[in-house]
Protein backbone atom coordinates (compact mmCIF):
# COMPACT_ATOMS: atom_id res chain seq x y z
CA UNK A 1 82.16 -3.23 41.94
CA UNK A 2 78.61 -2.96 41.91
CA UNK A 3 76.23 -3.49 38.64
CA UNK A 4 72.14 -3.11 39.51
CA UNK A 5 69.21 -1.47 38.50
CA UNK A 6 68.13 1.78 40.80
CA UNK A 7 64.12 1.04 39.94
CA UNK A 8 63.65 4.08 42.61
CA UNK A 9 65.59 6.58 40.24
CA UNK A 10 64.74 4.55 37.36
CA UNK A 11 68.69 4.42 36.22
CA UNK A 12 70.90 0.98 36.06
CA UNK A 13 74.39 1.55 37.68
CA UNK A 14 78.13 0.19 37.66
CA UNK A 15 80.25 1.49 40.26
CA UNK A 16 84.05 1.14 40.78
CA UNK A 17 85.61 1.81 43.82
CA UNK A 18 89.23 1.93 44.76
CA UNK A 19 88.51 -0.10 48.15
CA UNK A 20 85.23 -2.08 49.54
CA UNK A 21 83.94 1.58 51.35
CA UNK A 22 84.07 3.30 48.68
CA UNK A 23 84.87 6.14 50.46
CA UNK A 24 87.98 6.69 48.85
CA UNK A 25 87.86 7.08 44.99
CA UNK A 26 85.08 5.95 42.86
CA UNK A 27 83.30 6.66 40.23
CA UNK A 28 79.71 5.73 39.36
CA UNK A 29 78.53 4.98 35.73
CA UNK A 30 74.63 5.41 35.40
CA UNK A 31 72.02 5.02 32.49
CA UNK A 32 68.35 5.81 32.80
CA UNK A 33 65.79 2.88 32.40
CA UNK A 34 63.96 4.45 29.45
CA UNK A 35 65.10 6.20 26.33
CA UNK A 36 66.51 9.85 26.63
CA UNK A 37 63.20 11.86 25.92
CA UNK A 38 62.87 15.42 23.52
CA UNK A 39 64.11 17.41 26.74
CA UNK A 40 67.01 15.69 28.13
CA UNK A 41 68.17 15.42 24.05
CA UNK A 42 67.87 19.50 24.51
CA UNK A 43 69.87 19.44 27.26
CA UNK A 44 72.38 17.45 26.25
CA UNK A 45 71.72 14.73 28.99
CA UNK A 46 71.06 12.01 26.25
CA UNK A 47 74.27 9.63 27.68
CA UNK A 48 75.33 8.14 30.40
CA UNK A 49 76.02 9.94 33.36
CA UNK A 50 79.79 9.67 35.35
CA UNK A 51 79.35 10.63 38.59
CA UNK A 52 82.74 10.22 41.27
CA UNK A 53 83.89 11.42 44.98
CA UNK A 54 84.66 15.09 44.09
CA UNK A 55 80.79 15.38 43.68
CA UNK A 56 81.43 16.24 39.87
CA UNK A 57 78.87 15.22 37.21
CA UNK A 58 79.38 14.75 33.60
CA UNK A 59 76.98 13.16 31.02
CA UNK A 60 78.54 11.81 28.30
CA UNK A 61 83.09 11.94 29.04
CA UNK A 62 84.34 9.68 27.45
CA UNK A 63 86.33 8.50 24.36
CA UNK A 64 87.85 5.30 24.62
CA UNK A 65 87.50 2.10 27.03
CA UNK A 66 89.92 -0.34 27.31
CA UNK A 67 88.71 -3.60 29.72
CA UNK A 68 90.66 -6.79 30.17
CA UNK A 69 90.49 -9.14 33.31
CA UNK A 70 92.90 -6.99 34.95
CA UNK A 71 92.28 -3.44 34.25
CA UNK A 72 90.15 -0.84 32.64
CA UNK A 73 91.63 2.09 31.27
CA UNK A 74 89.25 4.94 30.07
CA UNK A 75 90.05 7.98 28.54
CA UNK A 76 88.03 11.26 29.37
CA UNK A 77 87.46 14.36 27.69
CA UNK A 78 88.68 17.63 28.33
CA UNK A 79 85.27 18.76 29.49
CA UNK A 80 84.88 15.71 31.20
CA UNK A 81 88.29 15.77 33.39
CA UNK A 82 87.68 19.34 34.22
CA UNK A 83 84.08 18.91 35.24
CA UNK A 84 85.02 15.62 37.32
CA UNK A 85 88.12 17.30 38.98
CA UNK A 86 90.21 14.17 37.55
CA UNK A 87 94.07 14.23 38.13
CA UNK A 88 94.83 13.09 34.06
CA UNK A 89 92.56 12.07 31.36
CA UNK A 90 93.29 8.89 31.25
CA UNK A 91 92.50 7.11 34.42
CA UNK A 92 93.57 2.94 35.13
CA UNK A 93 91.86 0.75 37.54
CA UNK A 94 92.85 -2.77 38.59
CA UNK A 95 90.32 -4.78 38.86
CA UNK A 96 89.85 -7.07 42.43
CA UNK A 97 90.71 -10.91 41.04
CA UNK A 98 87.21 -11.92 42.64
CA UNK A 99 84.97 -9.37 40.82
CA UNK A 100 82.94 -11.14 37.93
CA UNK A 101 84.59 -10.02 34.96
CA UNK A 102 82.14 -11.07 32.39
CA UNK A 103 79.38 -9.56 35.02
CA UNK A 104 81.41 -6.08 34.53
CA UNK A 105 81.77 -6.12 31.14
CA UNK A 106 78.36 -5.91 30.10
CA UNK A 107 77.13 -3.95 32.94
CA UNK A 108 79.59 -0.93 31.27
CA UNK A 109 78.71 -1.78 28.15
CA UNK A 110 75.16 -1.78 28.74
CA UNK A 111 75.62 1.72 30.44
CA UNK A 112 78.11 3.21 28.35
CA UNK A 113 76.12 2.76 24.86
CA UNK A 114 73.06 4.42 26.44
CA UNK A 115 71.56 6.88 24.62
CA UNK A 116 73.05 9.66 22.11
CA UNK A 117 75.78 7.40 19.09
CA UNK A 118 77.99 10.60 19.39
CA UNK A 119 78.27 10.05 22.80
CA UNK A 120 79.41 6.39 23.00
CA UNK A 121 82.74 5.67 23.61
CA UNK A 122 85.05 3.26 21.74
CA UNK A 123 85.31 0.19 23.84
CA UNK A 124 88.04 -2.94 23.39
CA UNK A 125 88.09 -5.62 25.26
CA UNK A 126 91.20 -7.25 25.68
C-alpha cells in the first residue's frame, strides 16, 4: 500500500497491490491537488481517477466501499468494470496485517470524495 502526494503530476495517490512488486494486480486510486476546473467538469473528469494493471482508466467507478482492518470490498460500476477489464464488480482485498490501517483509511477517503458529490461513493467502515 502506498498513500503520497505526486507534486510532479500534481495528484495524491493510494495504491493497492496484491504483492510488494506490484506487478501482479493493483489498482491505483488518484485525486488531483487542486479543484476539478470548468474543463475537466465538461469532460466528466471531475472524480477520482482508478487506474489498475490492464492499463484501463476510469474516473469516477464506484458505488460503495466497505474498509475494515482486514479487507476492503468496493463495488464498481458497470462502466467502470468494463472500462477496467475487472473479472466481477465487486472486487475484495485483504489487507497485509502490517499496513497502517488508520494511514489507509483516510488516504481513500481523502481520494475517493474528490471532486464531483455524484461521483462519491458510499463508504463504511467497519
Amino acid at each position: 500500500m502506498t498513500a503520497e502526494e505526486n507534486l510532479p503530476d500534481s495528484c495524491f495517490i493510494v495504491g493497492l497491490a496484491e504483492d510488494q512488486s506490484g506487478e501482479s494486480g493493483h489498482l491505483i486510486f488518484q485525486a488531483a491537488l487542486t479543484p476539478p476546473d470548468e474543463q475537466s467538469r465538461q469532460l466528466e473528469l471531475d472524480s477520482y481517477c482508478i487506474l489498475n494493471e490492464t492499463g484501463g482508466v476510469h474516473y469516477g467507478g464506484l458505488t460503495r466501499v466497505s474498509i475494515s482492518s482486514r479487507e476492503i470490498r468496493f463495488r464498481f460500476t458497470p462502466e467502470a468494470v468494463g472500462e477496467l477489464e475487472l473479472p466481477a464488480a465487486e472486487i475484495e482485498l485483504d489487507i497485509d496485517p502490517e499496513v497502517d490501517f488508520e494511514r489507509l483509511r483516510v488516504a481513500l477517503c481523502k481520494v475517493l470524495t474528490y471532486g464531483n458529490p455524484a461521483k462519491v461513493p458510499e463508504i463504511s467502515v467497519v
